[in-house]
N, C-alpha and C. Protein backbone atom coordinates (compact mmCIF):
# COMPACT_ATOMS: atom_id res chain seq x y z
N UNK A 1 -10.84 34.65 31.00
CA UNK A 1 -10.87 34.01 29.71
C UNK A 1 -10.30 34.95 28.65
N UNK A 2 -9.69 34.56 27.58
CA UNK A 2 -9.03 35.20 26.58
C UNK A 2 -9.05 34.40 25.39
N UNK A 3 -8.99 35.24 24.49
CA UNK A 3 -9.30 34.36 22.82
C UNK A 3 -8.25 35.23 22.33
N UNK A 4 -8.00 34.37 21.31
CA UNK A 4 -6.84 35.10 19.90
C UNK A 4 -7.10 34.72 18.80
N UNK A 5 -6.89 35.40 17.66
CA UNK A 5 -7.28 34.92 16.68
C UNK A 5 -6.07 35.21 15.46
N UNK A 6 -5.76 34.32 14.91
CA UNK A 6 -4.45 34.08 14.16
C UNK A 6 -4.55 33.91 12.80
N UNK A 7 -4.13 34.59 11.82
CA UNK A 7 -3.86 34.19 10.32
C UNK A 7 -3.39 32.27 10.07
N UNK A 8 -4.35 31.84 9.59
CA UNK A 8 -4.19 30.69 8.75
C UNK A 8 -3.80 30.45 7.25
N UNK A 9 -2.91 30.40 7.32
CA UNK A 9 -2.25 30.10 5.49
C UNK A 9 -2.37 28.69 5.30
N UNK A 10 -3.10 28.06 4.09
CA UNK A 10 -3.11 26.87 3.29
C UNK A 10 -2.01 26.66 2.13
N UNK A 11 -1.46 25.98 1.91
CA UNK A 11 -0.66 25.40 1.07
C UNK A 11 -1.08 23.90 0.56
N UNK A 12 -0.53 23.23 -0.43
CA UNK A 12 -1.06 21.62 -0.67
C UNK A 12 0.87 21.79 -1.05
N UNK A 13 1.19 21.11 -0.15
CA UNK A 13 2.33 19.85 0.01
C UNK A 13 3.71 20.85 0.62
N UNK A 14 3.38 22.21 1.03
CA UNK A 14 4.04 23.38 1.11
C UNK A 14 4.60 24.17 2.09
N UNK A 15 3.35 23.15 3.38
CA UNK A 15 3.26 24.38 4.36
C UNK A 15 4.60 24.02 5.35
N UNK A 16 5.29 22.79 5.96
CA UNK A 16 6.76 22.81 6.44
C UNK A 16 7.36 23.88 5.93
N UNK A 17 7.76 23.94 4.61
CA UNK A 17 8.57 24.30 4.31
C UNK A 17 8.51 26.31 4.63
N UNK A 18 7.00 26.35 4.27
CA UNK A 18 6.41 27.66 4.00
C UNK A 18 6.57 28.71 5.86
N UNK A 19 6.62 27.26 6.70
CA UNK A 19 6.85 27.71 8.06
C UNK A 19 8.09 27.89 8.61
N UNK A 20 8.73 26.63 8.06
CA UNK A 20 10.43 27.23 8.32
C UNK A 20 10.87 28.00 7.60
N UNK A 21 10.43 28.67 6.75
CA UNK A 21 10.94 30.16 5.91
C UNK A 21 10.73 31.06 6.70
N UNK A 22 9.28 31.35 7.30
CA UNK A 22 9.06 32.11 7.94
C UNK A 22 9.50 32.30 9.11
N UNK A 23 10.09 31.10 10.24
CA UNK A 23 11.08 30.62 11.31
C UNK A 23 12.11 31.73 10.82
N UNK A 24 12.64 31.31 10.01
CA UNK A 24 14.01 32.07 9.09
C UNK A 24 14.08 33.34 9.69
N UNK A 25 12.73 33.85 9.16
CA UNK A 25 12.65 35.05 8.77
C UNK A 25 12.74 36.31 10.32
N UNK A 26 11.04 35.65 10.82
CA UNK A 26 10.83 36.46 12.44
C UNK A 26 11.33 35.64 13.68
N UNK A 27 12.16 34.39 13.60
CA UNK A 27 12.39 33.56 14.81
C UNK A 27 11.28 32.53 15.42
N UNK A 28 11.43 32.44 16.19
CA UNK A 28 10.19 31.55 17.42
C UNK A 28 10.04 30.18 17.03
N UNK A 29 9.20 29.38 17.59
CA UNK A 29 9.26 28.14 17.73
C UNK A 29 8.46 27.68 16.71
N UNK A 30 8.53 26.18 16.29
CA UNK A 30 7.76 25.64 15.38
C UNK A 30 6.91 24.40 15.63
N UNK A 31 5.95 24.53 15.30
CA UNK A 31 5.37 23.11 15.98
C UNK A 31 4.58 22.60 14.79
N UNK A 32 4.25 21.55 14.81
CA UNK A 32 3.90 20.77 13.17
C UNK A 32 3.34 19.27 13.56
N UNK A 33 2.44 18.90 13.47
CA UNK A 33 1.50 18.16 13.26
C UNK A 33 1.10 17.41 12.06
N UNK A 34 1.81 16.15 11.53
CA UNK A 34 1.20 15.85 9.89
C UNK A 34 0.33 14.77 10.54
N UNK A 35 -0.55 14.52 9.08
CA UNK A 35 -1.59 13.78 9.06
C UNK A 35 -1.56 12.39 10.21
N UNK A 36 -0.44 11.24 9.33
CA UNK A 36 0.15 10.52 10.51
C UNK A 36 0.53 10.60 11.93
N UNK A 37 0.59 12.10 12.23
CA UNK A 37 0.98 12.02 13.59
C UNK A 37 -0.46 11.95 14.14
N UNK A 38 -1.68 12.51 13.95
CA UNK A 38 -2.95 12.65 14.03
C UNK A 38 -3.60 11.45 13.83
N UNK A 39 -3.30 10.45 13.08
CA UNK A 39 -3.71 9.40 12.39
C UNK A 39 -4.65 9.34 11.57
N UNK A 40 -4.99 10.33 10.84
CA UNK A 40 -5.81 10.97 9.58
C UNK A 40 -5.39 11.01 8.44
N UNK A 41 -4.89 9.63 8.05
CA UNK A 41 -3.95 9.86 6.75
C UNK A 41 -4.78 9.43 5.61
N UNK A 42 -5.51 10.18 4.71
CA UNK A 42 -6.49 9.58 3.32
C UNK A 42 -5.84 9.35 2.45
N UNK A 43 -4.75 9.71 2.24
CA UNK A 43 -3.81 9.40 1.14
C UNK A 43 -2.24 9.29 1.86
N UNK A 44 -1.84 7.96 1.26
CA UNK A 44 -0.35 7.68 2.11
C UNK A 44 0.63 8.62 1.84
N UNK A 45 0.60 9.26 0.27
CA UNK A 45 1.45 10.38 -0.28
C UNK A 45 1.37 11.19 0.76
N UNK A 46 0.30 11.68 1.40
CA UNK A 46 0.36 12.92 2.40
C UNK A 46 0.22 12.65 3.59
N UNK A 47 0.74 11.06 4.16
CA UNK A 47 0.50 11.03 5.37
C UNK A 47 1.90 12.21 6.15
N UNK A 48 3.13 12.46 5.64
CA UNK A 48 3.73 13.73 6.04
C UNK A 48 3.82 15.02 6.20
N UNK A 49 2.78 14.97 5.20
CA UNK A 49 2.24 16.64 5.30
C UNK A 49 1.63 17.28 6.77
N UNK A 50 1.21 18.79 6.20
CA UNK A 50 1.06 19.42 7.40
C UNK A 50 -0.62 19.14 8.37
N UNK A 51 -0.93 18.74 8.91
CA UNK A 51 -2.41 18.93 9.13
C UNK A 51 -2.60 20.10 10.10
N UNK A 52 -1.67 20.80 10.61
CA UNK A 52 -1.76 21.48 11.57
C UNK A 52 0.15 22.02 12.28
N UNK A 53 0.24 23.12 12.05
CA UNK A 53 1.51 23.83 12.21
C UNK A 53 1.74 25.71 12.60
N UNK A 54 2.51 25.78 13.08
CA UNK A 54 2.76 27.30 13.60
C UNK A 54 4.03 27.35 14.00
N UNK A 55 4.36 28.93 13.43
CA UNK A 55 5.47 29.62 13.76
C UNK A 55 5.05 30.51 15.67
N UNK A 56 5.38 30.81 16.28
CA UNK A 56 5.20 31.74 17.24
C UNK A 56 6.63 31.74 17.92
N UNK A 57 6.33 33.34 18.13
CA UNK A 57 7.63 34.14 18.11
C UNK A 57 7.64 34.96 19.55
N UNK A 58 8.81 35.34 20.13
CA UNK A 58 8.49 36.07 21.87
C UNK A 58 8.29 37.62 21.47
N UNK A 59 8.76 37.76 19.79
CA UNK A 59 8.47 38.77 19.40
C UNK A 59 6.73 39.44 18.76
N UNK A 60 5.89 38.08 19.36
CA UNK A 60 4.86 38.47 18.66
C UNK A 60 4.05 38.03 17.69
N UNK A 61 5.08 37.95 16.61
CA UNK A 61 4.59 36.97 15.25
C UNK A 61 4.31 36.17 15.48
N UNK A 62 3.00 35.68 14.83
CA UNK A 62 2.09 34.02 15.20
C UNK A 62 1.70 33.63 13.78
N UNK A 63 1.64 32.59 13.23
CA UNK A 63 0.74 32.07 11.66
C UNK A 63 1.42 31.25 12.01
N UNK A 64 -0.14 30.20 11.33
CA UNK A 64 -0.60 29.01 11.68
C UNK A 64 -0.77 28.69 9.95
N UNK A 65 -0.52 27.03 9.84
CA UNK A 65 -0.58 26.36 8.12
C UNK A 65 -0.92 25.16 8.08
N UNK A 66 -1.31 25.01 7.11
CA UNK A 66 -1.90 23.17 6.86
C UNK A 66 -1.61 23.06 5.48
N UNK A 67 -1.59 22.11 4.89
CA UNK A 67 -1.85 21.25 3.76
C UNK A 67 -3.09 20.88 3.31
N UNK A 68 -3.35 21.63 2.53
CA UNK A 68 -5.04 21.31 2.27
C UNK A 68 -5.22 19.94 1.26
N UNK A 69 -5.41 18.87 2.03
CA UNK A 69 -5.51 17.68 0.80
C UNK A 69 -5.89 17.42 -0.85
N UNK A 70 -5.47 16.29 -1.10
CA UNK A 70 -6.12 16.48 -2.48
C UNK A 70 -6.73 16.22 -2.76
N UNK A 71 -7.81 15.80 -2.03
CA UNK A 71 -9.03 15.63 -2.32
C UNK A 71 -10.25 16.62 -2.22
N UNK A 72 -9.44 17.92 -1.92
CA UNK A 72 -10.34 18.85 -1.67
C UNK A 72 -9.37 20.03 -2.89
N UNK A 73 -10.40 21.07 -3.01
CA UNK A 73 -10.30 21.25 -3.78
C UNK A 73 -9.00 23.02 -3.18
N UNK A 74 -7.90 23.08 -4.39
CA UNK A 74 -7.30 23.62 -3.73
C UNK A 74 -6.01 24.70 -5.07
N UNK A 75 -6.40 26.26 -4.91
CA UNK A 75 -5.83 27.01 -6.54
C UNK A 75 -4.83 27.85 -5.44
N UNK A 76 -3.53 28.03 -5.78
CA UNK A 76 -2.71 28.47 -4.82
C UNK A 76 -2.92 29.71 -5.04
N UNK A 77 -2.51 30.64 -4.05
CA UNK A 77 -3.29 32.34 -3.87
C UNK A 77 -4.47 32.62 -3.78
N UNK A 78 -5.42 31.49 -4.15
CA UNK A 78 -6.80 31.72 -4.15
C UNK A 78 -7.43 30.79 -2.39
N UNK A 79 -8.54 31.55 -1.89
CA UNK A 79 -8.75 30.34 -0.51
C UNK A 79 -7.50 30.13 0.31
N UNK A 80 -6.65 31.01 0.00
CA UNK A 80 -5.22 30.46 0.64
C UNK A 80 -5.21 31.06 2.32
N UNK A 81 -5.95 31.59 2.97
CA UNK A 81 -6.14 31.67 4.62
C UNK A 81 -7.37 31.59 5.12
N UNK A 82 -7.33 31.40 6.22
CA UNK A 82 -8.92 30.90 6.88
C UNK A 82 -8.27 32.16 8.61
N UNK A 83 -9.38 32.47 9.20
CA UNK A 83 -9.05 32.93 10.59
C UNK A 83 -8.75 31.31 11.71
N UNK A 84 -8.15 31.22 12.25
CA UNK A 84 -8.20 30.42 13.37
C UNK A 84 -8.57 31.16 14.46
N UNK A 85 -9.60 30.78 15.20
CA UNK A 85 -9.81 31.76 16.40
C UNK A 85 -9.59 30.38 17.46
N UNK A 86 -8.80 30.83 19.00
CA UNK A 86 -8.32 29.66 19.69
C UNK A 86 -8.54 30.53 20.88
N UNK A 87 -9.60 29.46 21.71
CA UNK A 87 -9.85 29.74 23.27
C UNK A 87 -9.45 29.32 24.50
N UNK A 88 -9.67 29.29 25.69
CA UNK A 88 -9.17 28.59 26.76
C UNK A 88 -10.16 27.54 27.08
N UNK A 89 -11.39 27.93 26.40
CA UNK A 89 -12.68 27.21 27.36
C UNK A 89 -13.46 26.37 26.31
N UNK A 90 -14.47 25.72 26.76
CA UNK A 90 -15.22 25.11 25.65
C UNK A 90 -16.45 25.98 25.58
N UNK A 91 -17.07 26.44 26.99
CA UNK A 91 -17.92 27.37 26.79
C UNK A 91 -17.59 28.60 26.22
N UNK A 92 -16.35 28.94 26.44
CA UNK A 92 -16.12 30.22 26.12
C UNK A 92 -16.42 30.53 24.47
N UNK A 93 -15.63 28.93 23.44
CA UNK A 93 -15.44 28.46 21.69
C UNK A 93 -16.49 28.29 21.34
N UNK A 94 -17.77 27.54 22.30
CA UNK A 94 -18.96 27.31 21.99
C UNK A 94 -19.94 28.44 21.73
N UNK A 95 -20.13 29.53 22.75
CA UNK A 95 -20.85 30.65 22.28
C UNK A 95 -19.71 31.40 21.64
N UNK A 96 -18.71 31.94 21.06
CA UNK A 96 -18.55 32.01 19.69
C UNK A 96 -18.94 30.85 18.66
N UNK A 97 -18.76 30.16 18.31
CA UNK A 97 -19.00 29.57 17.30
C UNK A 97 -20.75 29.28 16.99
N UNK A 98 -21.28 29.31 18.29
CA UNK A 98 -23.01 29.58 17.90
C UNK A 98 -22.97 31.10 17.19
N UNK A 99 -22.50 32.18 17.82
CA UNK A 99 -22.75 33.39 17.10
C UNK A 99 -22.15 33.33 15.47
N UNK A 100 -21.37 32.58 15.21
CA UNK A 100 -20.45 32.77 13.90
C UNK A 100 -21.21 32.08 12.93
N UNK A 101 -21.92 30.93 13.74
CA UNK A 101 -22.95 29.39 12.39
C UNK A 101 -23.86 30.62 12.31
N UNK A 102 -24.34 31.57 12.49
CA UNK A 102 -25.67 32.32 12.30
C UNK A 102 -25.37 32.35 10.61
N UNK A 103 -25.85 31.72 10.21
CA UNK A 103 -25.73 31.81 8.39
C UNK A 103 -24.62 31.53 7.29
N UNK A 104 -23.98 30.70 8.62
CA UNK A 104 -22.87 30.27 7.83
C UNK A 104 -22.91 28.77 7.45
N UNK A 105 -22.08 28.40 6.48
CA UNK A 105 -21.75 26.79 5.67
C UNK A 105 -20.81 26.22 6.92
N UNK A 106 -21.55 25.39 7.57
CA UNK A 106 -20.47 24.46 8.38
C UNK A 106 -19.80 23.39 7.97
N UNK A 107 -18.41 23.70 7.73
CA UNK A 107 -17.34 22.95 7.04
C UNK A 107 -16.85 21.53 8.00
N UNK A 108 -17.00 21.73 8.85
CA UNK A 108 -16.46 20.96 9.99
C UNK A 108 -17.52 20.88 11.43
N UNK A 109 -18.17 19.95 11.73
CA UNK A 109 -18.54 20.57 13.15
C UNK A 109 -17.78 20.58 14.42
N UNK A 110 -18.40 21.40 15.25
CA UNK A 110 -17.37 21.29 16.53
C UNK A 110 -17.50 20.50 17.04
N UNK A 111 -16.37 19.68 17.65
CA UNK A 111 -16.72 18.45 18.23
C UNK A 111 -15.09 18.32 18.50
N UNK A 112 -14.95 17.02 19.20
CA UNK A 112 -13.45 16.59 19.72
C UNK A 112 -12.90 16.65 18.43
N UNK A 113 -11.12 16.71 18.14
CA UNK A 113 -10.09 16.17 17.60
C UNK A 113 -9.10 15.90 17.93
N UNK A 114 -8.37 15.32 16.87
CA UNK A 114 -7.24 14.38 17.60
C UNK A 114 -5.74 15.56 18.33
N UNK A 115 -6.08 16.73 17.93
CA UNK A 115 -5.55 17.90 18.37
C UNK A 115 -5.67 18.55 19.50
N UNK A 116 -6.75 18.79 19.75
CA UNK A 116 -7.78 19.60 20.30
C UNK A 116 -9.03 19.25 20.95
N UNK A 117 -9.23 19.71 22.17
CA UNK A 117 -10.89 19.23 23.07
C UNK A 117 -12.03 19.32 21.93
N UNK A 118 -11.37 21.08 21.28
CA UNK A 118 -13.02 21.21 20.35
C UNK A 118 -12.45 21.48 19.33
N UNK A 119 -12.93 21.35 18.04
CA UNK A 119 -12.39 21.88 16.84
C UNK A 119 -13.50 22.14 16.11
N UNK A 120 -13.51 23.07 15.17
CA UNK A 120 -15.06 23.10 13.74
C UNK A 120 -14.05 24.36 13.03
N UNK A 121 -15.04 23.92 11.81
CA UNK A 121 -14.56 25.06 10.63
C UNK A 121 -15.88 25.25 9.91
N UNK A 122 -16.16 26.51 9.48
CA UNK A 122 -17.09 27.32 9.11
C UNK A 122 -16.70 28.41 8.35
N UNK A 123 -17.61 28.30 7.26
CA UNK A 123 -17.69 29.50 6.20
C UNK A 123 -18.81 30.62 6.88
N UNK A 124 -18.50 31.76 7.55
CA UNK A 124 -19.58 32.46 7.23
C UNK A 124 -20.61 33.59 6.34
N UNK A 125 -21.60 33.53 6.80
CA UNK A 125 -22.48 34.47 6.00
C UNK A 125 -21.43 35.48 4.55
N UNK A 126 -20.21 36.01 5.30
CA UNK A 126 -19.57 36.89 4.55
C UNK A 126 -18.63 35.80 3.26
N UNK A 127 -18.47 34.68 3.89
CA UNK A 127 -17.60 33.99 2.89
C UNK A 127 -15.87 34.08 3.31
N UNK A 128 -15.83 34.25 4.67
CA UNK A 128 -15.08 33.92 5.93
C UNK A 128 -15.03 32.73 6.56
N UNK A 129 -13.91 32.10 6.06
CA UNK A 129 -13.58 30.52 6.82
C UNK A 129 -12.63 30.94 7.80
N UNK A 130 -13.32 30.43 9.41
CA UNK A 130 -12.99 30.36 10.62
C UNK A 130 -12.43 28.73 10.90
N UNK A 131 -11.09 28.72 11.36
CA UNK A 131 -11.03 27.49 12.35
C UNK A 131 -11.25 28.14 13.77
N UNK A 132 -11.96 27.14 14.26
CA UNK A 132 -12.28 27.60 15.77
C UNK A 132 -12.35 26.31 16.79
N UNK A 133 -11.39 26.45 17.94
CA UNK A 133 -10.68 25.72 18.14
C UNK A 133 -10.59 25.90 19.72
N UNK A 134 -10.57 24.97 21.18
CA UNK A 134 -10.12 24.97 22.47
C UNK A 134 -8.50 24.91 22.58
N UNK A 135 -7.62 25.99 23.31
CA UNK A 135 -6.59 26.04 23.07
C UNK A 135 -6.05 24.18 23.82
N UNK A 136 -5.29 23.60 22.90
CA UNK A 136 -4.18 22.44 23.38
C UNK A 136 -2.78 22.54 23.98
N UNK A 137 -1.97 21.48 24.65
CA UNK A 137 -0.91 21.31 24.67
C UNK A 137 -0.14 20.29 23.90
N UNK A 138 -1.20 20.04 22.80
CA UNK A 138 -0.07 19.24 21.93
C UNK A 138 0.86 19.57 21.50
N UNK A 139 2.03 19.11 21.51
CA UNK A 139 3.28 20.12 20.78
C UNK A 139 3.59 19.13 19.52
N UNK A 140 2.97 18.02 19.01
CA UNK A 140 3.77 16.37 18.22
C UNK A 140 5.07 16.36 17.76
């Protein structure tokens, strides 16, 4: 079993673009996920946006981005990354993510998504927002 854990950057209406810059920049592949492709669209304006996207590179470089809706609340540079931590297993995501809720604000619970076997998001104790996540083969 193996875990990784990856820089998450938020943007609101930004993050395509914010990923193919970065494509630009270190190379590697891009994969992108908007709301509609997920079928999670709360607002039709953003059914194109990002709900889920990454650069990864053979060189290494990995960051991961979303579109943080507008219905949530969202000051650019401020809250602007979360950790994504991504596993192979469900047991493996599950006892992390029991050790991580120890005093933390659960933003999300773990449970299926339209992405992913398991998904949850959590603030912890420190004021550290984790996505934590069963690795997928969705590519959309």
């Amino acid at each position: 079993m193996s875990i990784k854990s990856v820089l998450h950057v938020n943007f609101r209406g930004e993050a395509r673009a914010a990923l193919e810059f970065y494509r630009s920049v270190f190379g590697g592949d891009l994969g992108v996920v908007t709301y509609q492709d997920a079928g999670s669209v709360a607002d039709p304006a953003e059914a194109d946006h990002v709900m889920w996207g990454q650069v990864a590179a053979a060189n290494g470089f990995h960051v991961m981005a979303y579109d943080v809706p507008a219905a949530m609340p969202y000051e650019r540079g401020e809250n602007s990354f979360f950790v994504s931590l991504t596993g192979e297993s469900a047991e493996e995501i599950t006892a992390y993510w029991e050790k991580l809720s120890a005093g933390a604000d659960v933003v999300q619970p773990l449970e299926p998504s339209p992405w992913a076997p398991l998904y949850g998001m959590l603030k912890d104790r420190f004021g550290v927002v984790w996505a934590v996540n069963v690795a997928s083969t969705y590519h959309g």
